[in-house]
PDB file of N, CA and C in Angstrom:
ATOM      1  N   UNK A   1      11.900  53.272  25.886  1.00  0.00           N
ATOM      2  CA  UNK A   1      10.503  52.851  25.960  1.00  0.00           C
ATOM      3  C   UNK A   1       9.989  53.028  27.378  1.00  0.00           C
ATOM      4  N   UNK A   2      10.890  52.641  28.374  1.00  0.00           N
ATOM      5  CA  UNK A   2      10.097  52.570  29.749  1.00  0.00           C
ATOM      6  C   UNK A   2      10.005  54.033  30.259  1.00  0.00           C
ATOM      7  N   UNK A   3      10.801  55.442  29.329  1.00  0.00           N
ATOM      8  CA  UNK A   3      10.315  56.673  30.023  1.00  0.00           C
ATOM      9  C   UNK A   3       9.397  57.506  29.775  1.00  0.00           C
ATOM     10  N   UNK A   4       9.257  56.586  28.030  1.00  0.00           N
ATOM     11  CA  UNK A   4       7.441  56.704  27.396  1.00  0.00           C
ATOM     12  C   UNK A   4       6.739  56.166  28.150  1.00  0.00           C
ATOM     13  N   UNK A   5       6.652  55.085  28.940  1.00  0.00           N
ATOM     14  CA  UNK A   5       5.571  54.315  29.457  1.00  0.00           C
ATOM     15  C   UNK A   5       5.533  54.909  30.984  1.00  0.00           C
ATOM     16  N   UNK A   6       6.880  55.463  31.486  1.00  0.00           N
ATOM     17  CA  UNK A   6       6.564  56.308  32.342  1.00  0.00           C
ATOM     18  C   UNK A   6       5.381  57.404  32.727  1.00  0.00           C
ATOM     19  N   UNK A   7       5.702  57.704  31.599  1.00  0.00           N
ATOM     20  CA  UNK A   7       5.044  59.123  31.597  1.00  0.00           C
ATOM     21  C   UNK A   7       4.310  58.705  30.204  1.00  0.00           C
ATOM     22  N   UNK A   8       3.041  57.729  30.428  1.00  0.00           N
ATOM     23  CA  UNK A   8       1.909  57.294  29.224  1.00  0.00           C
ATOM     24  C   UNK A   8       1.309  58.321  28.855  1.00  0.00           C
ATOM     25  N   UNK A   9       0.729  58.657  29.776  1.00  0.00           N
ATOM     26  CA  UNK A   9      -0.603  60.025  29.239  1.00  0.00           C
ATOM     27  C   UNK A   9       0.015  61.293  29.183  1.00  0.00           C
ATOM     28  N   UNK A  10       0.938  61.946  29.633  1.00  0.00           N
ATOM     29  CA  UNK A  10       1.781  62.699  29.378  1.00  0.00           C
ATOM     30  C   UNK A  10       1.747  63.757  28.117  1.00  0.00           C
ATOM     31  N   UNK A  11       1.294  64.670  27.628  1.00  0.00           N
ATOM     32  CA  UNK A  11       1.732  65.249  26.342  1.00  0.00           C
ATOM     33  C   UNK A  11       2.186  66.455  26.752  1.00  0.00           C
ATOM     34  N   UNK A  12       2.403  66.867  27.366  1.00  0.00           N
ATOM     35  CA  UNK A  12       3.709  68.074  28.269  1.00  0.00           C
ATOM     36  C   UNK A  12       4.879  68.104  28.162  1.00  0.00           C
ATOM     37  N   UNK A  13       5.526  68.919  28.251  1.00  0.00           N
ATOM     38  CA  UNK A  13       7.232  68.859  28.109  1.00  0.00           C
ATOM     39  C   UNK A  13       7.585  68.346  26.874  1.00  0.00           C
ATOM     40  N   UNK A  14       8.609  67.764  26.867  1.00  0.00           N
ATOM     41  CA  UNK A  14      10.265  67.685  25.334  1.00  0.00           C
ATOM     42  C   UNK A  14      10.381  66.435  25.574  1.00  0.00           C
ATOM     43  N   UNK A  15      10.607  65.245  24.518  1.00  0.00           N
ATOM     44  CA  UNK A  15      11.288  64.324  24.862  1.00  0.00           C
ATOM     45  C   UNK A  15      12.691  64.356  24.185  1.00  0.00           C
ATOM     46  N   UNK A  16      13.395  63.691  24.225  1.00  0.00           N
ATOM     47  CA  UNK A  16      14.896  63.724  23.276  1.00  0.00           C
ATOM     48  C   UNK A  16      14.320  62.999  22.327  1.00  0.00           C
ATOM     49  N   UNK A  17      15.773  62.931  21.310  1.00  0.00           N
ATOM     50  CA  UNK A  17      15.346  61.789  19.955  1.00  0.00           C
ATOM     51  C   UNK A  17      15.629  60.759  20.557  1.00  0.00           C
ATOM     52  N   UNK A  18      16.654  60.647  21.540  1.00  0.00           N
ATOM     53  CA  UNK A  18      16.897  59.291  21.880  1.00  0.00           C
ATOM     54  C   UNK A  18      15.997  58.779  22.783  1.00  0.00           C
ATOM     55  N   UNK A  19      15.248  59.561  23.708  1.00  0.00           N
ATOM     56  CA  UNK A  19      13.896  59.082  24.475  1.00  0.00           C
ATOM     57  C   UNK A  19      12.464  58.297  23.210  1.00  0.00           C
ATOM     58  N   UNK A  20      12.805  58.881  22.332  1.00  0.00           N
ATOM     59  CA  UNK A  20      11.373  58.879  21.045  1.00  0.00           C
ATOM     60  C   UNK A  20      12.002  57.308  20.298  1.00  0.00           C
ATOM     61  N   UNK A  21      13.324  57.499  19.666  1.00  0.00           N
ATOM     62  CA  UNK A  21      13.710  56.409  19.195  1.00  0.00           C
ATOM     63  C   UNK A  21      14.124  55.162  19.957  1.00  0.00           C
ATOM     64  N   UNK A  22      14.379  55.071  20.737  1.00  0.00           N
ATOM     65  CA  UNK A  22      14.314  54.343  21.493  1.00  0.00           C
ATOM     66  C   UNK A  22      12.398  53.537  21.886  1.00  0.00           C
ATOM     67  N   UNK A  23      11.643  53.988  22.398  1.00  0.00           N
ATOM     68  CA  UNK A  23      10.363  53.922  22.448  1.00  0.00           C
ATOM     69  C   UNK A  23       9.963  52.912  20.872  1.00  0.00           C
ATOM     70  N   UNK A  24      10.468  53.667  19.630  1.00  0.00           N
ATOM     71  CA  UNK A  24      10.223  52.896  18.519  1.00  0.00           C
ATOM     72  C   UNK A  24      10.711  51.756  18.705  1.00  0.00           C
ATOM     73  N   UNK A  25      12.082  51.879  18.527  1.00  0.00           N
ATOM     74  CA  UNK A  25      12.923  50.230  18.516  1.00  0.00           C
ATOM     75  C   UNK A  25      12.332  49.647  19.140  1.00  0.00           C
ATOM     76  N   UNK A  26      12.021  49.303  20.589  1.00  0.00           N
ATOM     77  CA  UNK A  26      11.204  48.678  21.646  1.00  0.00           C
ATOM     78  C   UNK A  26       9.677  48.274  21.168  1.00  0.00           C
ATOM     79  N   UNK A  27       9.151  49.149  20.854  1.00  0.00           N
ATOM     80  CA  UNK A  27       7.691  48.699  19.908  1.00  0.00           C
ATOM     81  C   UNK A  27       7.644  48.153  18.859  1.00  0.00           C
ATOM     82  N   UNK A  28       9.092  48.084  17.780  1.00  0.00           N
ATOM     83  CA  UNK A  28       9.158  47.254  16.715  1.00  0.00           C
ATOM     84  C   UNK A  28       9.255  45.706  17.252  1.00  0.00           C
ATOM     85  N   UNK A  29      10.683  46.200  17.936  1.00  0.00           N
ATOM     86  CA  UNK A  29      10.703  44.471  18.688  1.00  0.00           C
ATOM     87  C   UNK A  29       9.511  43.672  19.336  1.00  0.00           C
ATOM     88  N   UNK A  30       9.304  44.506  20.189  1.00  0.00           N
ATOM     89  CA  UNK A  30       7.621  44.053  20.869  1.00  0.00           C
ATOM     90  C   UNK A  30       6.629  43.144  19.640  1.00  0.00           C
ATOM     91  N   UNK A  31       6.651  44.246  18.232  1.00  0.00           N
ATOM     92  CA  UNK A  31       5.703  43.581  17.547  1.00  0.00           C
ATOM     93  C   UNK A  31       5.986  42.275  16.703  1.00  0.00           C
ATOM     94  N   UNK A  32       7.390  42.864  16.534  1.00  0.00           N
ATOM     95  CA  UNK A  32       7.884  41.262  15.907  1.00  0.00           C
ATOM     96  C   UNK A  32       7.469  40.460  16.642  1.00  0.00           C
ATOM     97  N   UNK A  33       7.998  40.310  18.061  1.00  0.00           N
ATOM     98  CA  UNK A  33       7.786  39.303  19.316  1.00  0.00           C
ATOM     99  C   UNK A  33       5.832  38.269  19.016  1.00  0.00           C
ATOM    100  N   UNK A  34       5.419  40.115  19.133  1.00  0.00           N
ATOM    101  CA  UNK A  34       3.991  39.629  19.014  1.00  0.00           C
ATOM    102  C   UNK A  34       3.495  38.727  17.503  1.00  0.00           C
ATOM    103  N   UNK A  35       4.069  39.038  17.012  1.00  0.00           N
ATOM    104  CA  UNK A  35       3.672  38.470  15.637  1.00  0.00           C
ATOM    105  C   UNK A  35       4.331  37.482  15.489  1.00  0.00           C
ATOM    106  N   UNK A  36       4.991  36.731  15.867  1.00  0.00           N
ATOM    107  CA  UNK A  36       5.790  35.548  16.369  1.00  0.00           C
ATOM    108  C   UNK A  36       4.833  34.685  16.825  1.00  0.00           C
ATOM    109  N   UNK A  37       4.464  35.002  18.197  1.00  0.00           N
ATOM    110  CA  UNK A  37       3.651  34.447  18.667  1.00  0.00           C
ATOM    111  C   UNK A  37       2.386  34.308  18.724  1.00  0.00           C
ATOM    112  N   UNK A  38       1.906  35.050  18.147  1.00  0.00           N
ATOM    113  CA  UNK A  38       0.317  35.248  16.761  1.00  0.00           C
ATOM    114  C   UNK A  38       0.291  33.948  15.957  1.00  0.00           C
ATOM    115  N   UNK A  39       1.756  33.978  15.076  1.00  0.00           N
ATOM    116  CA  UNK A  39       1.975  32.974  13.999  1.00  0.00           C
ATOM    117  C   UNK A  39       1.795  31.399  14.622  1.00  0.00           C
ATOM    118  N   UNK A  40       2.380  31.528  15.954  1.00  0.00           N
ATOM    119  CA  UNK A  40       2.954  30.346  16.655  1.00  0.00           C
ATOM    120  C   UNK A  40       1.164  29.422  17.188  1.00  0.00           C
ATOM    121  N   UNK A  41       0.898  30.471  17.988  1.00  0.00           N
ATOM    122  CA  UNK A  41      -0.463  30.450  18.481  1.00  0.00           C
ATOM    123  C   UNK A  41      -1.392  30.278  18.138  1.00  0.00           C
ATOM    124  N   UNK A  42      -1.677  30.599  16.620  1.00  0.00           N
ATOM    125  CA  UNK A  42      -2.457  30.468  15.673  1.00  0.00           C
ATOM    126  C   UNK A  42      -3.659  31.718  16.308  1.00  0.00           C
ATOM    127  N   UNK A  43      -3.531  32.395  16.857  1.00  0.00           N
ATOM    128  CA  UNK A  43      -4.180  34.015  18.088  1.00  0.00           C
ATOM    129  C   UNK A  43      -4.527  34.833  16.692  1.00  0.00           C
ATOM    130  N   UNK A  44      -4.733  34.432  15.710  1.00  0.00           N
ATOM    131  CA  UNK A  44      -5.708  35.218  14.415  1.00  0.00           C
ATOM    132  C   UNK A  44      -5.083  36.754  14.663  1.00  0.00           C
ATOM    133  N   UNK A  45      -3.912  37.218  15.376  1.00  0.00           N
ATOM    134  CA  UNK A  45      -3.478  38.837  15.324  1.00  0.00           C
ATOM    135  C   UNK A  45      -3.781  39.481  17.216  1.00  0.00           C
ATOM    136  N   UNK A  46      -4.426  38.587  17.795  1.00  0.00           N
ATOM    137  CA  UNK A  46      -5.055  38.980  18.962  1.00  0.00           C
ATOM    138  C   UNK A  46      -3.758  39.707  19.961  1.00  0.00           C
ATOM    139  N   UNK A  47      -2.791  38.958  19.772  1.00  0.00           N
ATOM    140  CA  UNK A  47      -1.647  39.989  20.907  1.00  0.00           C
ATOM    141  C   UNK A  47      -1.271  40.785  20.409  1.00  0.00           C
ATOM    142  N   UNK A  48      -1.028  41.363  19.055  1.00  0.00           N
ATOM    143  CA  UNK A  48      -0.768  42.168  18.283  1.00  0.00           C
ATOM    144  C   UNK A  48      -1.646  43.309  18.349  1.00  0.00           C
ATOM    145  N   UNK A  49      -2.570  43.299  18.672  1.00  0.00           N
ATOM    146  CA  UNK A  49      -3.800  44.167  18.446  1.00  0.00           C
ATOM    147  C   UNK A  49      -3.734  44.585  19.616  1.00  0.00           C
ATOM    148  N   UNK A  50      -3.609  43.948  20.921  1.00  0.00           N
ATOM    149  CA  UNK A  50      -3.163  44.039  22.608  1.00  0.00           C
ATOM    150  C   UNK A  50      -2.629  45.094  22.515  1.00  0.00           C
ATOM    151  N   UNK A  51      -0.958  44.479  21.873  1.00  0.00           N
ATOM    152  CA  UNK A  51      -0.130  45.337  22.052  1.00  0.00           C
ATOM    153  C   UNK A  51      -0.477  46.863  21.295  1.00  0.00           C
ATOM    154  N   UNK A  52      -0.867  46.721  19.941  1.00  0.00           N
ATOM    155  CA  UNK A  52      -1.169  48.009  19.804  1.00  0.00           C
ATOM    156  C   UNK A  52      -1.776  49.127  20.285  1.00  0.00           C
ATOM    157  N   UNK A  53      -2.874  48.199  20.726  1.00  0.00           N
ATOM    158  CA  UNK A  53      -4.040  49.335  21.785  1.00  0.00           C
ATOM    159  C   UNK A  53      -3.181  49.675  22.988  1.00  0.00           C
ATOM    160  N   UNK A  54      -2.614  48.898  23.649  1.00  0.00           N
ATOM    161  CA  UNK A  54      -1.921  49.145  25.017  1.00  0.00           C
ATOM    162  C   UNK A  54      -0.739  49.990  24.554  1.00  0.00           C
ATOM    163  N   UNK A  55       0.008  50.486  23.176  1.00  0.00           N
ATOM    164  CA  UNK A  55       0.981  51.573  23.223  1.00  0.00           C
ATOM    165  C   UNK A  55       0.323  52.444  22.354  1.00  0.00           C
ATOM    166  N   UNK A  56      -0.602  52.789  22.164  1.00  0.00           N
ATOM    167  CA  UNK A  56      -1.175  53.579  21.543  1.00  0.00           C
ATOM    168  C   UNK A  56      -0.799  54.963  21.934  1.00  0.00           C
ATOM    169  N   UNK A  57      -1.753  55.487  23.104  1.00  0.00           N
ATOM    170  CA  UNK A  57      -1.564  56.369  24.019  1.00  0.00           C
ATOM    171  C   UNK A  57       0.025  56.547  24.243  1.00  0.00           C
ATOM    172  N   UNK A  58       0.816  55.975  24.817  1.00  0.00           N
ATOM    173  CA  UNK A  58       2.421  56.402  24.731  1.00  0.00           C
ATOM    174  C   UNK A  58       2.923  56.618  23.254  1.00  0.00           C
ATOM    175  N   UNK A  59       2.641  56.129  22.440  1.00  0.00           N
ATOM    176  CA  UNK A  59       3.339  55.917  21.436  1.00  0.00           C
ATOM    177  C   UNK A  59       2.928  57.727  20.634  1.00  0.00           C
ATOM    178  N   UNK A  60       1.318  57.923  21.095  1.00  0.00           N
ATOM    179  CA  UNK A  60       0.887  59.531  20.610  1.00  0.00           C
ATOM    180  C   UNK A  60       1.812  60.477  22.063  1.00  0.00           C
ATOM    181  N   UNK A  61       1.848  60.325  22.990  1.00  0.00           N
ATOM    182  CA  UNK A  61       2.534  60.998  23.583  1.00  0.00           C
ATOM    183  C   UNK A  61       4.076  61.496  23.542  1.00  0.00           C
ATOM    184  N   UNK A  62       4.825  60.159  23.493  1.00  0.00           N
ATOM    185  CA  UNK A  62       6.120  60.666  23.499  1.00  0.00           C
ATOM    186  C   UNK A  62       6.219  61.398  21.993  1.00  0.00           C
ATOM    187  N   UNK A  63       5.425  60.651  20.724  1.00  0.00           N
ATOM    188  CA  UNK A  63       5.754  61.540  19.518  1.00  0.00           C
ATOM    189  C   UNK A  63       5.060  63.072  20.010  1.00  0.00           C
ATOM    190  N   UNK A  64       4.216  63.588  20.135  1.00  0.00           N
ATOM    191  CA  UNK A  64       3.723  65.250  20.556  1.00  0.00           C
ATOM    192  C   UNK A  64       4.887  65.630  21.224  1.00  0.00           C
ATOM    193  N   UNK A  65       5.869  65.129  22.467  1.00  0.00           N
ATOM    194  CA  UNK A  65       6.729  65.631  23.338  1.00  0.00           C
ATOM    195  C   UNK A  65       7.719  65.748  22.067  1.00  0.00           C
ATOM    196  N   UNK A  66       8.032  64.903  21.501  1.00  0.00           N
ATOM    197  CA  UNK A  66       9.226  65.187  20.767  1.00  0.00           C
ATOM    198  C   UNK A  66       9.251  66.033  19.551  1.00  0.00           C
ATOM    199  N   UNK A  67       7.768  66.350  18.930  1.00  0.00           N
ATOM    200  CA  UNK A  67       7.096  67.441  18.659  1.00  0.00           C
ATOM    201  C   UNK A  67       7.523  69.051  19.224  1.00  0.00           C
ATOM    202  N   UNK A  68       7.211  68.405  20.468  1.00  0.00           N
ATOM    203  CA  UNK A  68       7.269  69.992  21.594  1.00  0.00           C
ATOM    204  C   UNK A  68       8.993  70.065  21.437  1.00  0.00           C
ATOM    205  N   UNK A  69       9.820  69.343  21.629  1.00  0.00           N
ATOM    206  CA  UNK A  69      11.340  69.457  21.370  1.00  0.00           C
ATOM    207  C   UNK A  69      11.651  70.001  20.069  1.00  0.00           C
ATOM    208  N   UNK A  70      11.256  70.114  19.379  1.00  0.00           N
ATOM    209  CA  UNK A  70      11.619  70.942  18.221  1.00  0.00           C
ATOM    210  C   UNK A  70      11.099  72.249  17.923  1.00  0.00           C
ATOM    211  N   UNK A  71      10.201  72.411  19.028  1.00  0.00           N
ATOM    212  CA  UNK A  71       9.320  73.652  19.313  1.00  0.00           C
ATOM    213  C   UNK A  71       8.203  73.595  18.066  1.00  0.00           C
ATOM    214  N   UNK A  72       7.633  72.812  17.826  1.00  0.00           N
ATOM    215  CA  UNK A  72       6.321  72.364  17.253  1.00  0.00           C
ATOM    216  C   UNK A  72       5.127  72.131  17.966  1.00  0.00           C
ATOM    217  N   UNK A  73       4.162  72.500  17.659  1.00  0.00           N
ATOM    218  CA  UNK A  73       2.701  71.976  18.336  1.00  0.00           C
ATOM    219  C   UNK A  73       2.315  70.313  17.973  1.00  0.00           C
ATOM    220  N   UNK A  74       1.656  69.953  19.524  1.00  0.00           N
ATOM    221  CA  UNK A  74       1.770  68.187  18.942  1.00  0.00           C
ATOM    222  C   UNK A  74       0.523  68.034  17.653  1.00  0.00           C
ATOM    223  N   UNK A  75      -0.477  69.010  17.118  1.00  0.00           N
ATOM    224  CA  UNK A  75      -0.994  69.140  16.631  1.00  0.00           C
ATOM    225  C   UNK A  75      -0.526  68.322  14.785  1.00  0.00           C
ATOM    226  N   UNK A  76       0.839  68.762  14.687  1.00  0.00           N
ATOM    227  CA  UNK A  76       1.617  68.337  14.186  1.00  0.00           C
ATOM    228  C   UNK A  76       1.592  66.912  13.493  1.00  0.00           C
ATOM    229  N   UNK A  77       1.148  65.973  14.781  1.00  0.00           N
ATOM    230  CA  UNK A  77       1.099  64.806  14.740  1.00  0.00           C
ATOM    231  C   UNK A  77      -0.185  64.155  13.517  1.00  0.00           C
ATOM    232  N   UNK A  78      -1.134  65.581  13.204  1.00  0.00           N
ATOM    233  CA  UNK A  78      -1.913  65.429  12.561  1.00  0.00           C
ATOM    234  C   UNK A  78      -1.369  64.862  10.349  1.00  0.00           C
ATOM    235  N   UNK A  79      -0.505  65.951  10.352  1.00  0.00           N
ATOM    236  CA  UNK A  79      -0.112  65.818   9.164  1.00  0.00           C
ATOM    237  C   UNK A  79       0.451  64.122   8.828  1.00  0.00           C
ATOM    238  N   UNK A  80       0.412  62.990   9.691  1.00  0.00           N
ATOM    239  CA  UNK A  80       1.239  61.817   9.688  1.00  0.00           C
ATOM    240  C   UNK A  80      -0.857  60.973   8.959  1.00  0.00           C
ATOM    241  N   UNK A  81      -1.402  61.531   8.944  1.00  0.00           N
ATOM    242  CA  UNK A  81      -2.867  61.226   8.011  1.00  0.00           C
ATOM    243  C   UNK A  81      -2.461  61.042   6.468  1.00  0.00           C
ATOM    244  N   UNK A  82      -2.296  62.475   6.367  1.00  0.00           N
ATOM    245  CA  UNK A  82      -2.272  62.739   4.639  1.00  0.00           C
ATOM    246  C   UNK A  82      -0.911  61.718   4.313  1.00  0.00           C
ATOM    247  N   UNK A  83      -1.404  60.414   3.358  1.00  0.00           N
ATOM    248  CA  UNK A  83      -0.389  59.089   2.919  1.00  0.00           C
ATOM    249  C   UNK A  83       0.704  59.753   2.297  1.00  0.00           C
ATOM    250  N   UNK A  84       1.787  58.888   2.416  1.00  0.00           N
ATOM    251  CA  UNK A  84       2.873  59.053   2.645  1.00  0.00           C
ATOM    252  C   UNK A  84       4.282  60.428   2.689  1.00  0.00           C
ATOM    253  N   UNK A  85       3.562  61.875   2.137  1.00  0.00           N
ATOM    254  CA  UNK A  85       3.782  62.587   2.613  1.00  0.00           C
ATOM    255  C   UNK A  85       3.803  63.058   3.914  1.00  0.00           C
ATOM    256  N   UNK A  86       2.923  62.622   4.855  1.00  0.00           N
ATOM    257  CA  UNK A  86       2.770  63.305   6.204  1.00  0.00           C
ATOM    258  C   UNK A  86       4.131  62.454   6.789  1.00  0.00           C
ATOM    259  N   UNK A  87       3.839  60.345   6.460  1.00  0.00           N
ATOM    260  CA  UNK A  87       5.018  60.278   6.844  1.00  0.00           C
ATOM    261  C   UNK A  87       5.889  60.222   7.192  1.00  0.00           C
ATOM    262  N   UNK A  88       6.437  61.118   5.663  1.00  0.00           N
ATOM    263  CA  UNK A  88       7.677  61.868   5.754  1.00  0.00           C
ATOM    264  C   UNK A  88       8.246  63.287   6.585  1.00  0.00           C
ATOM    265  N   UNK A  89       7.331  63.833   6.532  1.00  0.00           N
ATOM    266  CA  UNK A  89       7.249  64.803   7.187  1.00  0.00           C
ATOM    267  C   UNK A  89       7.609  65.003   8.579  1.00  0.00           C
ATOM    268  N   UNK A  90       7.062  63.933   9.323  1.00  0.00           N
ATOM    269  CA  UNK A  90       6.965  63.468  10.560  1.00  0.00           C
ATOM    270  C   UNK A  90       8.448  62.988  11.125  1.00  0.00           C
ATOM    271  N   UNK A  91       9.036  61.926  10.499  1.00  0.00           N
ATOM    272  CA  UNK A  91      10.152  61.059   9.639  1.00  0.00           C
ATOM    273  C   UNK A  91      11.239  62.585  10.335  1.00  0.00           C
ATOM    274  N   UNK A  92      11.268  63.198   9.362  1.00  0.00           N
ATOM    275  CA  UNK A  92      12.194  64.681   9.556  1.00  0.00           C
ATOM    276  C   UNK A  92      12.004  65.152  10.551  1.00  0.00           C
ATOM    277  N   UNK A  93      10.887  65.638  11.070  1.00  0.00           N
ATOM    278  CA  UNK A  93      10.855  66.122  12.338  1.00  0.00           C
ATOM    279  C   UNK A  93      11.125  65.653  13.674  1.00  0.00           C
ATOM    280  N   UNK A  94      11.000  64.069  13.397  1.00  0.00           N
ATOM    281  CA  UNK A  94      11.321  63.280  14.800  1.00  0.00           C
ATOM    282  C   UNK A  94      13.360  63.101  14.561  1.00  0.00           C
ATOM    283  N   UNK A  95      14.023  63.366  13.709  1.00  0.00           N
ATOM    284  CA  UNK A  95      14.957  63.022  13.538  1.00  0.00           C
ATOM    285  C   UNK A  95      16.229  64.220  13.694  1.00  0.00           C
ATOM    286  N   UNK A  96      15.244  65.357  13.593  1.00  0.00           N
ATOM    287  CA  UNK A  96      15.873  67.224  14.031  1.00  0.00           C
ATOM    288  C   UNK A  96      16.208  66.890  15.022  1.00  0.00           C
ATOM    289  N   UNK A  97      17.029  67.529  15.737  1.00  0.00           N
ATOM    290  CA  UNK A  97      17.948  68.154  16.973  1.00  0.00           C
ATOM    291  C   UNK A  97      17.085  68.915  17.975  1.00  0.00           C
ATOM    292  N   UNK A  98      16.895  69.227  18.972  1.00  0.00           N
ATOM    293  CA  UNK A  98      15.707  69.789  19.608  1.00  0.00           C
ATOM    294  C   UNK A  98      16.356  71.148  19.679  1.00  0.00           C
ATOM    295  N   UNK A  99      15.286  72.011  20.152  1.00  0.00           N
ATOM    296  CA  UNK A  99      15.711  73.646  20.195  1.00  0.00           C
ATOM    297  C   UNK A  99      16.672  73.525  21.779  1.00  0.00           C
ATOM    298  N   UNK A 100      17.396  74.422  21.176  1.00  0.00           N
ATOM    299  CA  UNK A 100      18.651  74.518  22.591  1.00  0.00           C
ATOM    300  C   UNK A 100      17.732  75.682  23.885  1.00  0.00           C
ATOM    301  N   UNK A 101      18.078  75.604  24.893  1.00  0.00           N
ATOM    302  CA  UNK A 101      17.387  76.618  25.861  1.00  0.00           C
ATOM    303  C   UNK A 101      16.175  75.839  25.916  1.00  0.00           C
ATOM    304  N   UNK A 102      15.542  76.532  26.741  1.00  0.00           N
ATOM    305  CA  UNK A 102      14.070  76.469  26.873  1.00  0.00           C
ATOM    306  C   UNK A 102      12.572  77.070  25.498  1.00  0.00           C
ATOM    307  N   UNK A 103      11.888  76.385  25.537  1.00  0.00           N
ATOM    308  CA  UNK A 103      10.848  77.086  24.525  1.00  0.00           C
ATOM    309  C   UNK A 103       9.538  77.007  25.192  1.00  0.00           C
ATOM    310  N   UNK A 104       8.863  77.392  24.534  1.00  0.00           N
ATOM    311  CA  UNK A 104       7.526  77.397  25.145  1.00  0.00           C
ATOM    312  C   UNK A 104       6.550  76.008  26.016  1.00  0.00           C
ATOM    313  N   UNK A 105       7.389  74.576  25.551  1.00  0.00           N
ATOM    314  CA  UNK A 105       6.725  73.907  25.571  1.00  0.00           C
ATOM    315  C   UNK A 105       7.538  73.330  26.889  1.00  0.00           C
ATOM    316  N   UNK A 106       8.500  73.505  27.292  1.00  0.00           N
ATOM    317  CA  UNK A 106       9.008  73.418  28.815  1.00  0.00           C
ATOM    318  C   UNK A 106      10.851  73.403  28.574  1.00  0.00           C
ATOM    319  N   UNK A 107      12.082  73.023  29.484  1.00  0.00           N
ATOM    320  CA  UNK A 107      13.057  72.967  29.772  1.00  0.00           C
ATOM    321  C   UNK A 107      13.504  72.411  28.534  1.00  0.00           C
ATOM    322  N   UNK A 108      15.088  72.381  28.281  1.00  0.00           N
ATOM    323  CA  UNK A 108      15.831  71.392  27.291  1.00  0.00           C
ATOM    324  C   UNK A 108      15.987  70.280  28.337  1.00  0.00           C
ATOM    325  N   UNK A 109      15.806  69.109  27.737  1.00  0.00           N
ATOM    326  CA  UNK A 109      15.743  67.870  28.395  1.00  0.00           C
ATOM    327  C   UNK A 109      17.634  67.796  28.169  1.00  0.00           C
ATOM    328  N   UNK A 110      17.892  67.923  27.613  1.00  0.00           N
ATOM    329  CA  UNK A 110      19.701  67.970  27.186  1.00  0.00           C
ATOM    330  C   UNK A 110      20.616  68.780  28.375  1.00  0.00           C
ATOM    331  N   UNK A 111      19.676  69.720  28.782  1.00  0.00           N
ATOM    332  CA  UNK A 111      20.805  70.809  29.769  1.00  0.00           C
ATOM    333  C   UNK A 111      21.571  70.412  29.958  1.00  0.00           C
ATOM    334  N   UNK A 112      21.546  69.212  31.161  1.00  0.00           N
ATOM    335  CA  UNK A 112      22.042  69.192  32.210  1.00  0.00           C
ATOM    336  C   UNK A 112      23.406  68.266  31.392  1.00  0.00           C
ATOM    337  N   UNK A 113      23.386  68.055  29.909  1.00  0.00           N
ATOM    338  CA  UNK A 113      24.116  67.445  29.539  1.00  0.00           C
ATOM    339  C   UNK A 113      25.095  67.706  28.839  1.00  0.00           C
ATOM    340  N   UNK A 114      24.276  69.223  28.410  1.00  0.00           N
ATOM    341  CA  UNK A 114      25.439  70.537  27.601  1.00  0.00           C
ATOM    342  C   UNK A 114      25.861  71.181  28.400  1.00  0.00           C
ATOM    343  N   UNK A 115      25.502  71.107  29.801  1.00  0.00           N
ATOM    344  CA  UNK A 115      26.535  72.161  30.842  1.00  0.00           C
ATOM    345  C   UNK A 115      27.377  71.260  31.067  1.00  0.00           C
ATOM    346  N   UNK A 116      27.436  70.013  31.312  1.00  0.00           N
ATOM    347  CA  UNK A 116      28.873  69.558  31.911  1.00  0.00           C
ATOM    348  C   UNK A 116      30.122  69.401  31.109  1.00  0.00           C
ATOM    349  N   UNK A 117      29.344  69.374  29.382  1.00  0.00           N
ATOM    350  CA  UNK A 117      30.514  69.404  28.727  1.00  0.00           C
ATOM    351  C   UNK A 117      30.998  70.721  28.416  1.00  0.00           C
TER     352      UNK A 117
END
């Protein structure tokens, strides 16, 4: 989560799956958290809604990067509209292996991790 929030506005370069999934887990927890304390607070959804608006922007970024890691256009991100097909769709694609080498959309974020082995 914190190398999504690093790099918020960001839609350049590859992220890994584990940069993307990671980012999720962290925003699930977050919302539980928030919705916890919604419930607690009696806050009618108000930190929840916080939080959503405030990961919005990362949350479209790192998915387009991890997009770009599979050598996809973040455009991509569009098909996650059409109900519950898109999805799925999406689902698969965030869960692929990224393209090895470089592609159009910048470096393998992995290199430096497949050369040492």
């Amino acid at each position: 989560m914190f190398e999504a929030i690093k790099k918020y506005a960001d839609f350049s370069g590859r992220a890994r799956r584990k940069e993307y999934w990671l980012f999720i887990l962290l925003y699930l927890i977050a919302a539980i958290i928030a919705g916890i304390i919604d419930a607690v607070a009696a806050t009618m959804g108000i930190i929840g809604i916080i939080l959503t608006l405030g990961l919005f922007i990362p949350s479209l970024s790192v998915g387009v990067r991890r997009l770009h890691d599979i050598n996809r256009s973040g455009w991509w991100m569009l098909i996650g509209l059409i109900p519950l097909i898109g999805a799925i769709v999406l689902i698969i694609f965030f869960c692929k292996d990224g393209t090895i080498g470089a592609n159009p959309f910048g470096e393998d974020p992995k290199s430096s991790e497949r050369q040492s082995t």
